[in-house]
Protein backbone atom coordinates (compact mmCIF):
# COMPACT_ATOMS: atom_id res chain seq x y z
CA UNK A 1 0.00 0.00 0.00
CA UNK A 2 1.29 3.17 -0.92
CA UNK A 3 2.36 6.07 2.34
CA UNK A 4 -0.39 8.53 3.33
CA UNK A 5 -0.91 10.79 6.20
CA UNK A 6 -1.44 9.53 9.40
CA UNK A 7 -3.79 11.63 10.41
CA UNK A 8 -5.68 10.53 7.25
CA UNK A 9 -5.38 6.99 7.99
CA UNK A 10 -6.52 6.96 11.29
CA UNK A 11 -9.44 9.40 11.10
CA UNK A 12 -10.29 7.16 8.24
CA UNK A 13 -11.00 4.21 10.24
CA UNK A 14 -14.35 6.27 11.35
CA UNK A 15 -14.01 6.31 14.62
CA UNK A 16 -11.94 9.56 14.91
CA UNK A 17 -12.18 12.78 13.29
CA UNK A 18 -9.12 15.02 11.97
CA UNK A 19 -9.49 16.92 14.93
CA UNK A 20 -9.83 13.91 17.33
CA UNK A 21 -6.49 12.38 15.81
CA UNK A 22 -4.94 16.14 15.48
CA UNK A 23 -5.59 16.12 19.46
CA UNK A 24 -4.31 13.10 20.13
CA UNK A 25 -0.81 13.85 17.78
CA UNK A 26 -0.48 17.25 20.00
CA UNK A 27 -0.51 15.09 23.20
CA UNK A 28 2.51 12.61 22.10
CA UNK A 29 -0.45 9.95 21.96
CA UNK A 30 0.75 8.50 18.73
CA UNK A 31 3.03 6.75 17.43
CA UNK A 32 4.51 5.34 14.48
CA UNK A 33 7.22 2.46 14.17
CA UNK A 34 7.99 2.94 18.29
CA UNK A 35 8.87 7.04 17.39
CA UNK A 36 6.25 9.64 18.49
CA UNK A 37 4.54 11.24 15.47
CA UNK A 38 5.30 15.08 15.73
CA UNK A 39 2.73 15.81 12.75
CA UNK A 40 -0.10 14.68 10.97
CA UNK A 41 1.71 15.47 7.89
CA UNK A 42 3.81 12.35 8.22
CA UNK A 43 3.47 9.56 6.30
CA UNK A 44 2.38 5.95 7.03
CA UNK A 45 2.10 2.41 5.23
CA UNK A 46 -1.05 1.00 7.14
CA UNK A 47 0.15 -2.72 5.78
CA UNK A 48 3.58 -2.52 6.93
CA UNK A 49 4.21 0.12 9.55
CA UNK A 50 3.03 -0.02 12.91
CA UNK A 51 0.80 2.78 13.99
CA UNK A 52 -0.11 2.61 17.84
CA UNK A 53 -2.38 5.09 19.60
CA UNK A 54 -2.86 5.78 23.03
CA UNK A 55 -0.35 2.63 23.48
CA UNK A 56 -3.28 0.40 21.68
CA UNK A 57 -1.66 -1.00 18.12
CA UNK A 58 -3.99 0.69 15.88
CA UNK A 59 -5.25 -1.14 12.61
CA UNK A 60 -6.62 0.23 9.65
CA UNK A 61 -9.97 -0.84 9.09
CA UNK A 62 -10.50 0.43 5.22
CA UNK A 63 -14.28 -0.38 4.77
CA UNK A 64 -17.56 -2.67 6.33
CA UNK A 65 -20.30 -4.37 4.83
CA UNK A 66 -23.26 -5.08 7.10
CA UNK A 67 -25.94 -7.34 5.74
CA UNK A 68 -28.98 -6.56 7.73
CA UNK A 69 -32.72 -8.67 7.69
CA UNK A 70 -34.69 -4.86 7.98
CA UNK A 71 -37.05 -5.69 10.91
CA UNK A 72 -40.86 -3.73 10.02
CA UNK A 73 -41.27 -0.04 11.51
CA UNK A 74 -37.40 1.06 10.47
CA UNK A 75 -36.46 3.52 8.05
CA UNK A 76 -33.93 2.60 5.40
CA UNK A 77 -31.78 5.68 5.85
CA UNK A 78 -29.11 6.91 8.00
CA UNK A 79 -31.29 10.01 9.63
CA UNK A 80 -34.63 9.41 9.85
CA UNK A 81 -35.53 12.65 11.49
CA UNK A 82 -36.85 11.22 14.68
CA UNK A 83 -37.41 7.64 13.37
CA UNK A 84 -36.01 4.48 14.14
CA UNK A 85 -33.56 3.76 11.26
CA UNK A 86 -31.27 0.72 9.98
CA UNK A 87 -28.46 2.52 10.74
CA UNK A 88 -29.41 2.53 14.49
CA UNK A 89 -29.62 -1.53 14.46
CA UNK A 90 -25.73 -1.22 14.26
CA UNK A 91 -23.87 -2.58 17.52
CA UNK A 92 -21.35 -0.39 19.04
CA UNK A 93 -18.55 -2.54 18.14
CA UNK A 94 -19.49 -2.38 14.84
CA UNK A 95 -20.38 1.74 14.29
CA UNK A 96 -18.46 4.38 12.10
CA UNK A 97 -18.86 7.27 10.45
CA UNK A 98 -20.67 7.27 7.20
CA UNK A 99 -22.22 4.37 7.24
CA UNK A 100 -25.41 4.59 4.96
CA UNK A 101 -28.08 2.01 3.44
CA UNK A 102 -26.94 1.07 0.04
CA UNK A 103 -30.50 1.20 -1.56
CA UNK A 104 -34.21 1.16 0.34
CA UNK A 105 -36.82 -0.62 1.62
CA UNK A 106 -40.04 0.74 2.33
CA UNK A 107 -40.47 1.40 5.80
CA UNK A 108 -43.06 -1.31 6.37
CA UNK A 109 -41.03 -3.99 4.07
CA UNK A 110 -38.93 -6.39 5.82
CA UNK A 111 -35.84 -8.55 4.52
CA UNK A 112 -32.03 -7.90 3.10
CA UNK A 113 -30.67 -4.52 3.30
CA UNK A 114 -27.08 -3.46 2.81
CA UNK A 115 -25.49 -0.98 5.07
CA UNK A 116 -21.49 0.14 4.10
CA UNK A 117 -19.44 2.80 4.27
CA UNK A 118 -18.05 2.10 0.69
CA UNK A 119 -19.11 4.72 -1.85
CA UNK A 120 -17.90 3.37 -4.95
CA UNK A 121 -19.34 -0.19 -4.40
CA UNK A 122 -22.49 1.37 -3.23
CA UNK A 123 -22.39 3.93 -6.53
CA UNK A 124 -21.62 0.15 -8.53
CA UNK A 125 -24.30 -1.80 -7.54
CA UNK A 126 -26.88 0.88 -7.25
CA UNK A 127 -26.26 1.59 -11.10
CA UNK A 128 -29.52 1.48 -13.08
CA UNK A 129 -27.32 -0.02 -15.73
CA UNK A 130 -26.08 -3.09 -13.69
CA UNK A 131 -29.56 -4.28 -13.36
CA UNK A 132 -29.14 -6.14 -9.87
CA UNK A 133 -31.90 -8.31 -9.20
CA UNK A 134 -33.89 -7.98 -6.15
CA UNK A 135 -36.24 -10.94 -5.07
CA UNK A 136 -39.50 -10.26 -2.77
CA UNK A 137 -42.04 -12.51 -0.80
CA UNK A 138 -45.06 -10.91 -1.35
CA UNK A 139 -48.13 -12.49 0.89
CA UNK A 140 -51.37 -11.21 -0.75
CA UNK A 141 -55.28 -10.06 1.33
CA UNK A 142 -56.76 -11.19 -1.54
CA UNK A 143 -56.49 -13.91 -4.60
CA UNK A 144 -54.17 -12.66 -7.73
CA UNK A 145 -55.48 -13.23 -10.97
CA UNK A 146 -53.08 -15.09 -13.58
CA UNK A 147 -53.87 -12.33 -15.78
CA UNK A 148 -52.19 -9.61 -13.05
CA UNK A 149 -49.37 -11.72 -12.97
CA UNK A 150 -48.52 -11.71 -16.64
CA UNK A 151 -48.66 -7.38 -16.39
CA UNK A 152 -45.92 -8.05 -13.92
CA UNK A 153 -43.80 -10.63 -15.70
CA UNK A 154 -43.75 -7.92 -19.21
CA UNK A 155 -43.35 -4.68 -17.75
CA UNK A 156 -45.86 -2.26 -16.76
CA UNK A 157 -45.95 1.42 -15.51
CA UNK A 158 -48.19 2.66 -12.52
CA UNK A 159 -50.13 5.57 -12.33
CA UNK A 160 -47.39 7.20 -10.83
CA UNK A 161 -45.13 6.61 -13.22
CA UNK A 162 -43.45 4.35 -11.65
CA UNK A 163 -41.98 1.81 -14.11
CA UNK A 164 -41.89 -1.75 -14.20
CA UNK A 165 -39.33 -3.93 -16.01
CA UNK A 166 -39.95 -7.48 -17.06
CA UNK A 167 -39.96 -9.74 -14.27
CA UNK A 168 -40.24 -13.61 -13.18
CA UNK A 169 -42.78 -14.23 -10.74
CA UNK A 170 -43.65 -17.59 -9.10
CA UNK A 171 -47.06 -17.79 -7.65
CA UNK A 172 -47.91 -19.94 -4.99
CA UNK A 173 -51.33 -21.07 -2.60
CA UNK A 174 -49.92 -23.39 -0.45
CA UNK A 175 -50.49 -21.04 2.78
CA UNK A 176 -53.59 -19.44 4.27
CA UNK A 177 -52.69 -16.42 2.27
CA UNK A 178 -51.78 -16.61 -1.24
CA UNK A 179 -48.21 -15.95 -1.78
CA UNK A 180 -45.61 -14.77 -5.07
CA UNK A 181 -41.78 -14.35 -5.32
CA UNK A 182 -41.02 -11.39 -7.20
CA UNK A 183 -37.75 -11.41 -9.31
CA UNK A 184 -36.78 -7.37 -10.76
CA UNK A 185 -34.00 -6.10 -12.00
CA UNK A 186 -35.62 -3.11 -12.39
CA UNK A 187 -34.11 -0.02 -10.19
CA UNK A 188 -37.20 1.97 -9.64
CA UNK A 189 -39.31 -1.25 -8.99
CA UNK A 190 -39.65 -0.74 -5.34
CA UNK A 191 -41.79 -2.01 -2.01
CA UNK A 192 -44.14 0.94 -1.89
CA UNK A 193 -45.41 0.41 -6.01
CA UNK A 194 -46.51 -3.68 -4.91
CA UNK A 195 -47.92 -2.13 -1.90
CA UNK A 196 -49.91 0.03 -3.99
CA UNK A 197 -50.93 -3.22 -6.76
CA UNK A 198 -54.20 -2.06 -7.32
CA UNK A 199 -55.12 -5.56 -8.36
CA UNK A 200 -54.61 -7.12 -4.74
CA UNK A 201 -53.09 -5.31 -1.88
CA UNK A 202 -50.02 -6.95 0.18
CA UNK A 203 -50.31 -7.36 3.33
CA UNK A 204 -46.94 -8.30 4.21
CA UNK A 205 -43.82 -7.77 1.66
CA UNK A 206 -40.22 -9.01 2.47
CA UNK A 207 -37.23 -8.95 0.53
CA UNK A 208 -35.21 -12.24 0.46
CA UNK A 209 -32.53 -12.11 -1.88
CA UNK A 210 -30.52 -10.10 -4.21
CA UNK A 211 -27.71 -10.43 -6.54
CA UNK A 212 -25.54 -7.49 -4.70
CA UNK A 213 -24.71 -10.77 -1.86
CA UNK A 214 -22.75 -12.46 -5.00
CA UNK A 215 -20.78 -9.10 -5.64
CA UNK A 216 -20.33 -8.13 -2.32
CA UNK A 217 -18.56 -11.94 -2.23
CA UNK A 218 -16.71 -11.31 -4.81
CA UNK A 219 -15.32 -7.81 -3.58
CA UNK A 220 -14.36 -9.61 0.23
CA UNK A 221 -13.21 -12.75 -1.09
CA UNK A 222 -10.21 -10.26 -2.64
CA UNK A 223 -9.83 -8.94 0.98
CA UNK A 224 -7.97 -9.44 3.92
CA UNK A 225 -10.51 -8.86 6.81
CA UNK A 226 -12.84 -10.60 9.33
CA UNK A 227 -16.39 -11.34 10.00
CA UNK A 228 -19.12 -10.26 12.48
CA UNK A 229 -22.79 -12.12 13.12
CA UNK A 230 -25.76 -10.89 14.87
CA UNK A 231 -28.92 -12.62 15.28
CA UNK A 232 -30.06 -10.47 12.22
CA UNK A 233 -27.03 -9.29 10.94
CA UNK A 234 -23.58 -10.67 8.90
CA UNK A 235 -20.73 -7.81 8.76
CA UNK A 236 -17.60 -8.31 7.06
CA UNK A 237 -15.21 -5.59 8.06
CA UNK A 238 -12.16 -5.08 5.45
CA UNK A 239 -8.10 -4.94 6.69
């Protein structure tokens, strides 16, 4: 890894800001290699230099990847201006700054949300033009007609405007309520449009699945890091 600024590399761990690690530099509190660091100024290699603060060996923790089963009543944002959000679910251990929701659920929809602190794979997956797929369990008041099914599966658009793209479903009546996984690809196909399926209301909408879990693989199977597990949430935290 190529040298950068200590005080850079530490306040970019997201626990400390500039000023935190500025502080900390003023008081002799850190050092690099055994040698107290005079300036934030001087330059570090977080792989092979050893960067200790407050005596504590310090390591670089470059991003995190929370996968997080949204529980019903949160918002999927990281201020929700008074309400509960996913970012709140976080443990301690786990927190930093900027962490955000990589993409939404509707604040009644439960299931897989992504929470990171990693623009650019955030800005990657979240590009119309990637066409992730997202699947949904979507548990129905009322009986679907076949018909309503086949508007899904080639692309409608709502009232709204809201737009559709083709889509697999698989329709099911094996419960008390009749039930169909929803396959899109489709970046503005979101919770709050089947909500609002004039045909026959959800009552209860989850999402199970989604492609970004076989990118995000991909992008920490290349890392050095560890892992973290919750009863509802998986974090892998990158080295």
């Amino acid at each position: 890894m190529k040298k950068e600024r200590i005080d850079k590399l530490i306040a970019g761990s997201g626990k400390l800001s500039r000023k935190d690690v500025a502080g900390l530099i003023s008081h002799g509190n850190v050092t690099l290699n055994g040698r107290t660091v005079k300036s934030g100024s001087e330059k570090a290699d977080a792989d092979s230099d050893e960067i200790k603060v407050c005596g504590e060996i310090f390591t670089i923790k470059k991003h995190i990847y929370i996968m997080l089963n949204k529980p019903k009543g949160v918002v999927s944002a990281s201020d929700g201006k008074g309400e509960r959000t996913v970012c709140d679910l976080v443990p301690e251990k786990l927190m930093r700054r900027g962490l955000f929701p990589a993409g939404r659920l509707d604040k009644d929809t439960t299931g897989f949300v992504l929470i990171t602190d990693d623009g650019e794979f955030a800005h990657r997956i979240l590009s119309p033009k990637n066409h992730i797929d997202k699947t949904y369990v979507v548990s129905l008041r009322d009986n679907i007609e076949e018909e309503a099914v086949s508007l899904l599966e080639n692309g409608i658009t709502l009232r709204d405007g809201t737009d559709f793209l083709p889509s697999k479903t698989e329709l099911t009546r094996k419960y008390s309520n009749p039930l169909f996984v929803f396959h899109s690809a489709s970046s503005r196909t979101e919770p709050p449009a089947l909500r609002n399926f004039s045909i026959s209301p959800a009552a209860r909408l989850s999402r199970i699945a989604s492609r970004i879990v076989q990118r995000l693989s991909k992008v920490c199977s290349s890392m050095r890091g560890c892992c973290s597990l919750t009863t509802r949430m998986m974090a892998f935290i990158a080295t």
